[in-house]
PDB file of N, CA and C in Angstrom:
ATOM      1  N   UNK A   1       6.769 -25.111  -4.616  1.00  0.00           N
ATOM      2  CA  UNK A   1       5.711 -24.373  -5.265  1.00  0.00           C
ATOM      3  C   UNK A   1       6.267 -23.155  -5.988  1.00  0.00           C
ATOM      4  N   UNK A   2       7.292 -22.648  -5.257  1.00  0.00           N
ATOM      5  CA  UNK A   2       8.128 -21.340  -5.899  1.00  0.00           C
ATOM      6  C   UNK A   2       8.707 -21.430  -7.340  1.00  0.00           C
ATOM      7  N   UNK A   3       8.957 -22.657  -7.220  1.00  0.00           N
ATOM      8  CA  UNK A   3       9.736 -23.127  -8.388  1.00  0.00           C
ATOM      9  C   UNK A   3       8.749 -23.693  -9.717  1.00  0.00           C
ATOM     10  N   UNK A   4       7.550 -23.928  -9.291  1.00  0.00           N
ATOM     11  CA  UNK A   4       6.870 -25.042 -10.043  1.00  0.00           C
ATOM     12  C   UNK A   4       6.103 -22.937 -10.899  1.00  0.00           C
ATOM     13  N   UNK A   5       6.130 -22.170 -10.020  1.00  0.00           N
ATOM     14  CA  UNK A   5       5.453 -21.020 -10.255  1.00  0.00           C
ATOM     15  C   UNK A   5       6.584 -20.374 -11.204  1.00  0.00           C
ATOM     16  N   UNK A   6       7.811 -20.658 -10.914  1.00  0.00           N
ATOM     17  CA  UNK A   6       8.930 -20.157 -12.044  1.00  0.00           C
ATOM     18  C   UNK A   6       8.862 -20.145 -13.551  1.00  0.00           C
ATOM     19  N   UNK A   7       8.146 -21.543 -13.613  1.00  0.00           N
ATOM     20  CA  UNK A   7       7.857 -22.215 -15.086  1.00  0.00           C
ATOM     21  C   UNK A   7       7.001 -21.318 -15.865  1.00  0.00           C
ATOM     22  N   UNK A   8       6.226 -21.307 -15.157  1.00  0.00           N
ATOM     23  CA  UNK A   8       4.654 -20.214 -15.920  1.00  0.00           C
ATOM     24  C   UNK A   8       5.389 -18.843 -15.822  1.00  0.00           C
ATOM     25  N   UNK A   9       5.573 -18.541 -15.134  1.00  0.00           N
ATOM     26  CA  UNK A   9       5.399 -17.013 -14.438  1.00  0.00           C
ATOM     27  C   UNK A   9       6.528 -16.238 -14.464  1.00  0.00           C
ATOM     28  N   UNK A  10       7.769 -16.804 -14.148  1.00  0.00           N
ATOM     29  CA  UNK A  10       9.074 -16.303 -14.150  1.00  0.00           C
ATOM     30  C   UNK A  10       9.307 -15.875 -12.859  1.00  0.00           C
ATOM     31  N   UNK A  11      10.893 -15.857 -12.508  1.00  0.00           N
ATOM     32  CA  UNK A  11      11.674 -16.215 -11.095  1.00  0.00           C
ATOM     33  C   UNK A  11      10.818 -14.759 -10.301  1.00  0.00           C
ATOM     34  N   UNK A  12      11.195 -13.641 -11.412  1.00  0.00           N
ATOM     35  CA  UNK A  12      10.668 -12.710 -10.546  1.00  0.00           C
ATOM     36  C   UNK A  12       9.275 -12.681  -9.785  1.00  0.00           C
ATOM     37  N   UNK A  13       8.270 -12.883 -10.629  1.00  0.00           N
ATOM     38  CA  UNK A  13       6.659 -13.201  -9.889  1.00  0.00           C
ATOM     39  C   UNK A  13       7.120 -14.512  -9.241  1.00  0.00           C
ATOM     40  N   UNK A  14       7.179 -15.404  -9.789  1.00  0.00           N
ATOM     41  CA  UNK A  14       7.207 -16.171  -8.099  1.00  0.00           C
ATOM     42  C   UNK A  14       8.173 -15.938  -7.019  1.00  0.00           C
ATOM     43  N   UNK A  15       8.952 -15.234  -6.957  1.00  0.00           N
ATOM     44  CA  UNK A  15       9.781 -14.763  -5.441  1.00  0.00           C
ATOM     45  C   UNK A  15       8.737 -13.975  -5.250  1.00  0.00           C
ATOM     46  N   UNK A  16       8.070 -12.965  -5.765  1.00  0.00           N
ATOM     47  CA  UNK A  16       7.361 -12.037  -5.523  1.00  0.00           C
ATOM     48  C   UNK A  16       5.925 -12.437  -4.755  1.00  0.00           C
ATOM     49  N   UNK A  17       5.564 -13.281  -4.549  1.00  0.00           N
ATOM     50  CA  UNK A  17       4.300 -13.588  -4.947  1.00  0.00           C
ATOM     51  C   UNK A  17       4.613 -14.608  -2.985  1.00  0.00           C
ATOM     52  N   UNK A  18       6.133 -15.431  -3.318  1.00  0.00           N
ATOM     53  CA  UNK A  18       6.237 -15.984  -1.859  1.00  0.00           C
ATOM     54  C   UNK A  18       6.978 -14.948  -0.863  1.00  0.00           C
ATOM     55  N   UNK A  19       7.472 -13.929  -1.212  1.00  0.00           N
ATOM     56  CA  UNK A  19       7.605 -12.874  -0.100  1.00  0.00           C
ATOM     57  C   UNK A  19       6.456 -12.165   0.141  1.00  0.00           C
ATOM     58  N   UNK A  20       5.516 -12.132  -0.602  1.00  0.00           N
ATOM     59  CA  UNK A  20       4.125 -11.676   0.096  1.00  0.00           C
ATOM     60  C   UNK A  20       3.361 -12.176   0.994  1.00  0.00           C
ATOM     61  N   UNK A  21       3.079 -13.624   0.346  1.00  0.00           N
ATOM     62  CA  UNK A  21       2.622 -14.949   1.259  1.00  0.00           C
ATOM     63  C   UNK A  21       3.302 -14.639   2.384  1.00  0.00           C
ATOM     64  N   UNK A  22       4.650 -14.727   2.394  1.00  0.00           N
ATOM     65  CA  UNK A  22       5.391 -15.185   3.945  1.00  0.00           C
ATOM     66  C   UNK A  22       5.291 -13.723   4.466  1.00  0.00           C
ATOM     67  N   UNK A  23       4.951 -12.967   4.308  1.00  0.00           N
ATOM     68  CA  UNK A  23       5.071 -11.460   5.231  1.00  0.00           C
ATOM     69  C   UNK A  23       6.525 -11.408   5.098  1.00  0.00           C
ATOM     70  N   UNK A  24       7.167 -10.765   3.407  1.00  0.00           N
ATOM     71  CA  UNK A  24       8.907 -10.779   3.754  1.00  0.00           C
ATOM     72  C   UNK A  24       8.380  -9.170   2.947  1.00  0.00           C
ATOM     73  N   UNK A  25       9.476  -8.426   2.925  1.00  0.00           N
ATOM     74  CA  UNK A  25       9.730  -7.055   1.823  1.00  0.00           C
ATOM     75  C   UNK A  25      10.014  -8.451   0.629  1.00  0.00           C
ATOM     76  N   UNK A  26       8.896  -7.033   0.064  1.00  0.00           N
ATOM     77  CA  UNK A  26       8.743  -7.786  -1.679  1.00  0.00           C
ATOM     78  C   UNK A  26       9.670  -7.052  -2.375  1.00  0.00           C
ATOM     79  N   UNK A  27      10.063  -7.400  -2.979  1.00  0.00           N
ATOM     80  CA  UNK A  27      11.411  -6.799  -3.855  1.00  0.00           C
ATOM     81  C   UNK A  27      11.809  -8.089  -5.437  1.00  0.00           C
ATOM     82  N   UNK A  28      11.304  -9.032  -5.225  1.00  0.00           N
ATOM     83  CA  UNK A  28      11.225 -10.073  -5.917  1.00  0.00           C
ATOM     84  C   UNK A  28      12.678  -9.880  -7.390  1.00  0.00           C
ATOM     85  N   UNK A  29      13.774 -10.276  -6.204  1.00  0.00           N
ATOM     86  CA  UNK A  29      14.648 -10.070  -6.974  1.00  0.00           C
ATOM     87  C   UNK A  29      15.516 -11.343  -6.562  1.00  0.00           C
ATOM     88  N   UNK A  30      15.439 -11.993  -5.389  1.00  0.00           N
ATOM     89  CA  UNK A  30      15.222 -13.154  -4.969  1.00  0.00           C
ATOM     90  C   UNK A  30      15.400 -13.905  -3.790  1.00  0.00           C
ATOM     91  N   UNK A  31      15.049 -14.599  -3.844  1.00  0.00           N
ATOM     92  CA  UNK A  31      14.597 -16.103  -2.264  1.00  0.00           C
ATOM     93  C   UNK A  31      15.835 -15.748  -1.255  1.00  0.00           C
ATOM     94  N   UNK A  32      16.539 -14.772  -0.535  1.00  0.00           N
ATOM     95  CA  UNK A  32      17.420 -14.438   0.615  1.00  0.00           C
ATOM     96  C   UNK A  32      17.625 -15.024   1.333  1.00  0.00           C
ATOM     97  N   UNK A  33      18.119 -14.775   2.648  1.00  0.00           N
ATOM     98  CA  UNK A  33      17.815 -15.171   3.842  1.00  0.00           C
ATOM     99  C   UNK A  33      16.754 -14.172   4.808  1.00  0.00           C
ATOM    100  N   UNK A  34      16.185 -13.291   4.068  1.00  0.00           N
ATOM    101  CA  UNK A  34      15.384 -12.433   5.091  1.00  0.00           C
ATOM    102  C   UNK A  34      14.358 -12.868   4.269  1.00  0.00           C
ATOM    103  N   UNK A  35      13.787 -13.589   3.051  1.00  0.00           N
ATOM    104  CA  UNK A  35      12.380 -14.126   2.552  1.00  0.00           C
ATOM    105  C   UNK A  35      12.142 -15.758   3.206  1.00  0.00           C
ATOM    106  N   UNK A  36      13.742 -16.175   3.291  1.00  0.00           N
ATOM    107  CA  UNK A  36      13.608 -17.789   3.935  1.00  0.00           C
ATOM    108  C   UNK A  36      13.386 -17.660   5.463  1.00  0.00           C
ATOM    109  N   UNK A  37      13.545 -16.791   6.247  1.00  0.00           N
ATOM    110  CA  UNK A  37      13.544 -16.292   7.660  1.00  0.00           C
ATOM    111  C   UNK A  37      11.941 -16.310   7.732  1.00  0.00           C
ATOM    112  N   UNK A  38      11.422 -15.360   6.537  1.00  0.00           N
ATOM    113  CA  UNK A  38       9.607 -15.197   6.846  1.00  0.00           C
ATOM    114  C   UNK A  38       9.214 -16.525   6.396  1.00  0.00           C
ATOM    115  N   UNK A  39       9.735 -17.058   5.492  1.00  0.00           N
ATOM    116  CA  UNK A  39       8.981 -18.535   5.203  1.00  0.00           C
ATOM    117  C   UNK A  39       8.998 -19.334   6.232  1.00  0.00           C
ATOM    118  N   UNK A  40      10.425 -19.878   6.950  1.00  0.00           N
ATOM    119  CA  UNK A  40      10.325 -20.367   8.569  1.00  0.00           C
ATOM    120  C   UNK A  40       9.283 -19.779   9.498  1.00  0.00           C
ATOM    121  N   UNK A  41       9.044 -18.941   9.531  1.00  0.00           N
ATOM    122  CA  UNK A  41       8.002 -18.283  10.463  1.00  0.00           C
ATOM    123  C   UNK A  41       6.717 -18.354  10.272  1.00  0.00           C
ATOM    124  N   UNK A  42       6.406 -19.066   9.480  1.00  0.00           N
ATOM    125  CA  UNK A  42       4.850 -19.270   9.384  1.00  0.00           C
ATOM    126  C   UNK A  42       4.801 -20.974   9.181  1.00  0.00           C
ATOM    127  N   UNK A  43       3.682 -21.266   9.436  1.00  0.00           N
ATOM    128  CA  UNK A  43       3.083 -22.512   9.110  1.00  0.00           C
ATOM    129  C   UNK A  43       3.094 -22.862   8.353  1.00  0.00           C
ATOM    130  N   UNK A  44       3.436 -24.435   7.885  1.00  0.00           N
ATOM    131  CA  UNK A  44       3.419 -24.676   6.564  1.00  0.00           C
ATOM    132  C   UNK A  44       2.254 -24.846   5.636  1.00  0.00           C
ATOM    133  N   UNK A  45       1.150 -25.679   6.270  1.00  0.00           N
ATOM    134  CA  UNK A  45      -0.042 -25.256   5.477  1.00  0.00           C
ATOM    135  C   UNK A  45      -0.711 -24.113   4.968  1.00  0.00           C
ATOM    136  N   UNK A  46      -0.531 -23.704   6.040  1.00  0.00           N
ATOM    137  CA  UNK A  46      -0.867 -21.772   6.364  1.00  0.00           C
ATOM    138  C   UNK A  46      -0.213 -21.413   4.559  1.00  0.00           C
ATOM    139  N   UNK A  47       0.979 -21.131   4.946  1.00  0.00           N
ATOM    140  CA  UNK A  47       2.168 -20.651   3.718  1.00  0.00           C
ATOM    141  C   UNK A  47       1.674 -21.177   2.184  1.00  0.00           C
ATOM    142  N   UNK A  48       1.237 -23.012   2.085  1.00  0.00           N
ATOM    143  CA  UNK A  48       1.394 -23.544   0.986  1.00  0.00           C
ATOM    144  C   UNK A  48       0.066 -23.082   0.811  1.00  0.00           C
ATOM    145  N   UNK A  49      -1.160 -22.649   1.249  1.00  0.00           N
ATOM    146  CA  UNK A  49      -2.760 -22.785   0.981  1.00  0.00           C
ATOM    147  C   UNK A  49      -2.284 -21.287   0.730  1.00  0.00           C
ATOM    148  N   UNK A  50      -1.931 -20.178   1.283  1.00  0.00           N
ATOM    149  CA  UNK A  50      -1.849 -18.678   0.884  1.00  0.00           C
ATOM    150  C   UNK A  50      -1.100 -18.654  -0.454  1.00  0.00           C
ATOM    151  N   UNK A  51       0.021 -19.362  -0.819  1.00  0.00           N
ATOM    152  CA  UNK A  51       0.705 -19.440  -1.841  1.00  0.00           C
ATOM    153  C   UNK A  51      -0.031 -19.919  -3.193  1.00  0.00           C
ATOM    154  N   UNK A  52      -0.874 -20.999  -2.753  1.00  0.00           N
ATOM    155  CA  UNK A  52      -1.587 -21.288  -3.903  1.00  0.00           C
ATOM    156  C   UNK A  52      -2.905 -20.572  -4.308  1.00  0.00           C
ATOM    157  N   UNK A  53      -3.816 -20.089  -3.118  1.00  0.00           N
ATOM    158  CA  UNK A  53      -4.468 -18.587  -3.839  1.00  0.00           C
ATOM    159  C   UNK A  53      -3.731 -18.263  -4.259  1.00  0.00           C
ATOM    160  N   UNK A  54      -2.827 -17.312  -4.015  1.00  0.00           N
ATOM    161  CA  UNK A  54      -2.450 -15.622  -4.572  1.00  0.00           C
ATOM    162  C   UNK A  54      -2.265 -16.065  -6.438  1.00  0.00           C
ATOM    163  N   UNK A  55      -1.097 -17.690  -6.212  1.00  0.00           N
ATOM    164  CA  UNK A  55      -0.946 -18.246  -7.682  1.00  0.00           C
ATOM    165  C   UNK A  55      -2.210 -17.917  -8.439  1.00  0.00           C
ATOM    166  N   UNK A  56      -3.355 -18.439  -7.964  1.00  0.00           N
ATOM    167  CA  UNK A  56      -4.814 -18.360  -8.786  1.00  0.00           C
ATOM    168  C   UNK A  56      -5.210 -17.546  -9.790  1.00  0.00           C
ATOM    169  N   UNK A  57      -5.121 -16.214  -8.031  1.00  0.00           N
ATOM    170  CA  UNK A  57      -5.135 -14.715  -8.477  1.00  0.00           C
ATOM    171  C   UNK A  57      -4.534 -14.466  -9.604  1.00  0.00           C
ATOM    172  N   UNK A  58      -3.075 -14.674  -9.861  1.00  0.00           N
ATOM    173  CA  UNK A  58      -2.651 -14.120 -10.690  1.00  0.00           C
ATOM    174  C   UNK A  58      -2.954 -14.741 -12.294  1.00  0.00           C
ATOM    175  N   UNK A  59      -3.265 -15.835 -12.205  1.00  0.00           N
ATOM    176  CA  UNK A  59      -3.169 -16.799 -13.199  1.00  0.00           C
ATOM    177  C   UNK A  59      -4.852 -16.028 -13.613  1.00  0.00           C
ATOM    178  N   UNK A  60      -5.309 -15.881 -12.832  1.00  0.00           N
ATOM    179  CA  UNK A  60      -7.334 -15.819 -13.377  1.00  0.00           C
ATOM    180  C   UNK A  60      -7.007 -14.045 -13.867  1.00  0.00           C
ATOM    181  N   UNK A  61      -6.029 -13.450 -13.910  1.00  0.00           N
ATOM    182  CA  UNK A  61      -5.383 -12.037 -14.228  1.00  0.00           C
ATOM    183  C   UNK A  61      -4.642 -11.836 -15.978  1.00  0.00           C
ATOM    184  N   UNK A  62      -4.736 -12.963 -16.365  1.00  0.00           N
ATOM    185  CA  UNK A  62      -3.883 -13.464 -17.125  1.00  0.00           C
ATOM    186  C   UNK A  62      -5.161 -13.583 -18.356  1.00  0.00           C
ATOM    187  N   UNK A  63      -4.683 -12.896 -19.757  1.00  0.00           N
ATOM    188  CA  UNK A  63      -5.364 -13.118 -20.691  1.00  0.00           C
ATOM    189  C   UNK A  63      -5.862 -13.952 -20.995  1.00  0.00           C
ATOM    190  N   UNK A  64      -5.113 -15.271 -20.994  1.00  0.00           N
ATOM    191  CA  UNK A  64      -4.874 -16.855 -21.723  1.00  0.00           C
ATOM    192  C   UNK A  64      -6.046 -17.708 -20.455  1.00  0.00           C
ATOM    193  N   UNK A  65      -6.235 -16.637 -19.623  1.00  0.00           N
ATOM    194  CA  UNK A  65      -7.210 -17.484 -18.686  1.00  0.00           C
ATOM    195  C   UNK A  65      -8.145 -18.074 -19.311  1.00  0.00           C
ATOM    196  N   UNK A  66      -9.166 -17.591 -19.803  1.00  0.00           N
ATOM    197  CA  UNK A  66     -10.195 -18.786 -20.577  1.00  0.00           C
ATOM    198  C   UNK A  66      -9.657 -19.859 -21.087  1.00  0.00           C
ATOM    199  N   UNK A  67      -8.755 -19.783 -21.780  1.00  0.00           N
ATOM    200  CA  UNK A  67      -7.639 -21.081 -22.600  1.00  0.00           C
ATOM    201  C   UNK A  67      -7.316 -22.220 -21.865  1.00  0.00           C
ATOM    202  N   UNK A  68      -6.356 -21.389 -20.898  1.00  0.00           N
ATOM    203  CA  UNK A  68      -5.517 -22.352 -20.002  1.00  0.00           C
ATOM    204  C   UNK A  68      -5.721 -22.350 -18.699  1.00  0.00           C
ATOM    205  N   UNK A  69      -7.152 -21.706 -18.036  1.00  0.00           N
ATOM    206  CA  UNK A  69      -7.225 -21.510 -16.390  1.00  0.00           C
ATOM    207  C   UNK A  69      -7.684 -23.043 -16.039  1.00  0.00           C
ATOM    208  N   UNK A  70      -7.989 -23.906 -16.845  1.00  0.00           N
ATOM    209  CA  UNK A  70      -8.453 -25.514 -15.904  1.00  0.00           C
ATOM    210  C   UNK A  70      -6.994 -25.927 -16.319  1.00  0.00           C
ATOM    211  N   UNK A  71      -6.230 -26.025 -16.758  1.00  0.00           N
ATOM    212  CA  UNK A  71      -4.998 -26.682 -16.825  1.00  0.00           C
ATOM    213  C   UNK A  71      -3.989 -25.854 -16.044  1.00  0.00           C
ATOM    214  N   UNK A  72      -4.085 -24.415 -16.113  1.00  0.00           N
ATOM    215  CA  UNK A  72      -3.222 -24.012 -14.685  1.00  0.00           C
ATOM    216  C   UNK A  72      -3.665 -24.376 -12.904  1.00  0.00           C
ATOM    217  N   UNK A  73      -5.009 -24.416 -13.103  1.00  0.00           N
ATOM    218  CA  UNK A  73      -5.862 -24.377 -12.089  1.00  0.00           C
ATOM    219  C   UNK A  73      -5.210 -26.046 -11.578  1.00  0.00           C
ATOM    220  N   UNK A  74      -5.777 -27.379 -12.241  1.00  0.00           N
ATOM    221  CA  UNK A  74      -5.065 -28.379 -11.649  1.00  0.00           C
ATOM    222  C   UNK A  74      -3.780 -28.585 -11.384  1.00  0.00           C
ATOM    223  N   UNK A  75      -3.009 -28.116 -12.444  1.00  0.00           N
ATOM    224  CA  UNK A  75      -1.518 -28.055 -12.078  1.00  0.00           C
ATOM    225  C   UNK A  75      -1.304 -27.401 -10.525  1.00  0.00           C
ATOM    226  N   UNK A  76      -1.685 -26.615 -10.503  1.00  0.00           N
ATOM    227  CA  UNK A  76      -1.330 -25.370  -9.025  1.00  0.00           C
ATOM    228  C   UNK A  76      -1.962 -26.440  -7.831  1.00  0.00           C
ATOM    229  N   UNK A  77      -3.191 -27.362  -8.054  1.00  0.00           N
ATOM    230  CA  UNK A  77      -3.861 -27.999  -6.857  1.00  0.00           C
ATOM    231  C   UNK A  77      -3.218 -29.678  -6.705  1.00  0.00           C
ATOM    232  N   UNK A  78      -2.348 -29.818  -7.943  1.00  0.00           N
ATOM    233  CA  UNK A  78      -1.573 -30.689  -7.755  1.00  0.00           C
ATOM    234  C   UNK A  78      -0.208 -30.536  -7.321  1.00  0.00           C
ATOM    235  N   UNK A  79       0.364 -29.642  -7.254  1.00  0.00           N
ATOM    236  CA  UNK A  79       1.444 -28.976  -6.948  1.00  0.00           C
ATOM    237  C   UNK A  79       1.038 -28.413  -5.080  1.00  0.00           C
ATOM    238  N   UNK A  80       0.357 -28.225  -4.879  1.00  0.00           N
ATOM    239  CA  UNK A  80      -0.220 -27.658  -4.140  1.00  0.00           C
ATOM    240  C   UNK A  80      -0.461 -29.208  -3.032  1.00  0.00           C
ATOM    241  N   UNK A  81      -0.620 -30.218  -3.439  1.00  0.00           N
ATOM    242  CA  UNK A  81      -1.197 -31.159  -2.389  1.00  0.00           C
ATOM    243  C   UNK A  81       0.124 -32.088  -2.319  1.00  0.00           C
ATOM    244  N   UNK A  82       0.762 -32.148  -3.291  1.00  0.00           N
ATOM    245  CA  UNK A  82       2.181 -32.258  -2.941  1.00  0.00           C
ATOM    246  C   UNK A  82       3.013 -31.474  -2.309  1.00  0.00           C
ATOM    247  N   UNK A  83       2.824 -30.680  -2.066  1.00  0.00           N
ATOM    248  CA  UNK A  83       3.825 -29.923  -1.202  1.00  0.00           C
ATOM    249  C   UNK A  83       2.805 -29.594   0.392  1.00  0.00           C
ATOM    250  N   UNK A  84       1.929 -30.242   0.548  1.00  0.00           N
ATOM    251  CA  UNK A  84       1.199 -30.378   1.684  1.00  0.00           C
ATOM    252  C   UNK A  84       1.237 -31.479   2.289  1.00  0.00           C
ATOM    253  N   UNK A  85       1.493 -32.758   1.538  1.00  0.00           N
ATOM    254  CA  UNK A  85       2.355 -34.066   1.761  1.00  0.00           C
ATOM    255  C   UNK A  85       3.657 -34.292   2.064  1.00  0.00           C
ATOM    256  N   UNK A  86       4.320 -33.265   1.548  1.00  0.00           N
ATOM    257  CA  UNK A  86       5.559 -32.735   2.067  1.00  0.00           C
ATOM    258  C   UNK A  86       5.842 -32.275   3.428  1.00  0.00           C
ATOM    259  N   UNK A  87       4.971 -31.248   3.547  1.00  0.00           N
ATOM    260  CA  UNK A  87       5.188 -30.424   5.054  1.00  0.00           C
ATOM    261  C   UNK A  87       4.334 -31.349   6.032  1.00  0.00           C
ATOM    262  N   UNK A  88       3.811 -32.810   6.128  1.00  0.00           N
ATOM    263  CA  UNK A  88       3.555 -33.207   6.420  1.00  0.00           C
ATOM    264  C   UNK A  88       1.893 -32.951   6.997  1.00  0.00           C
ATOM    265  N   UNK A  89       1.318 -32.365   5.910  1.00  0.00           N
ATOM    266  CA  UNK A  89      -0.537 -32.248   6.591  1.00  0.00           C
ATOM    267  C   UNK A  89      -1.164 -32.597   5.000  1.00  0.00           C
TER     268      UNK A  89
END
């Protein structure tokens, strides 16, 4: 999801955005071992469903929202249910 958020958003907001999710220091400079430590520590649904709000948030923040918020919006809930198929729920 970090990565799929790279595309739109850039490396910095999405590290930023999953050290918040995971309860890591935001510094969004990038993916460590003290942001992968908080990502282990939480649940994976938990993690991927918080990750894909906050994405929302930021995206419905975003000028181009009227334009492009149903085509970011499915992308993020398809991205989003794949990586929930992943972590196995």
């Amino acid at each position: 999801m970090a990565f799929n958020l790279c595309v739109n958003a850039g490396q910095g907001k999405a590290t930023r955005i999953l050290q918040e999710v995971a309860g890591a220091a935001v510094d969004g400079r990038r993916i460590g071992p003290l942001t992968l430590a908080a990502v282990r520590g939480q649940q994976p649904a938990d993690l991927i469903t918080r990750f894909a709000e906050r994405q929302m948030t930021f995206y419905r923040s975003l000028d181009g929202w009227k334009n492009s918020g149903r085509g970011w919006t499915a992308r993020t809930e398809r991205v989003r249910a794949k990586a929930l198929a992943m972590a196995g729920g």
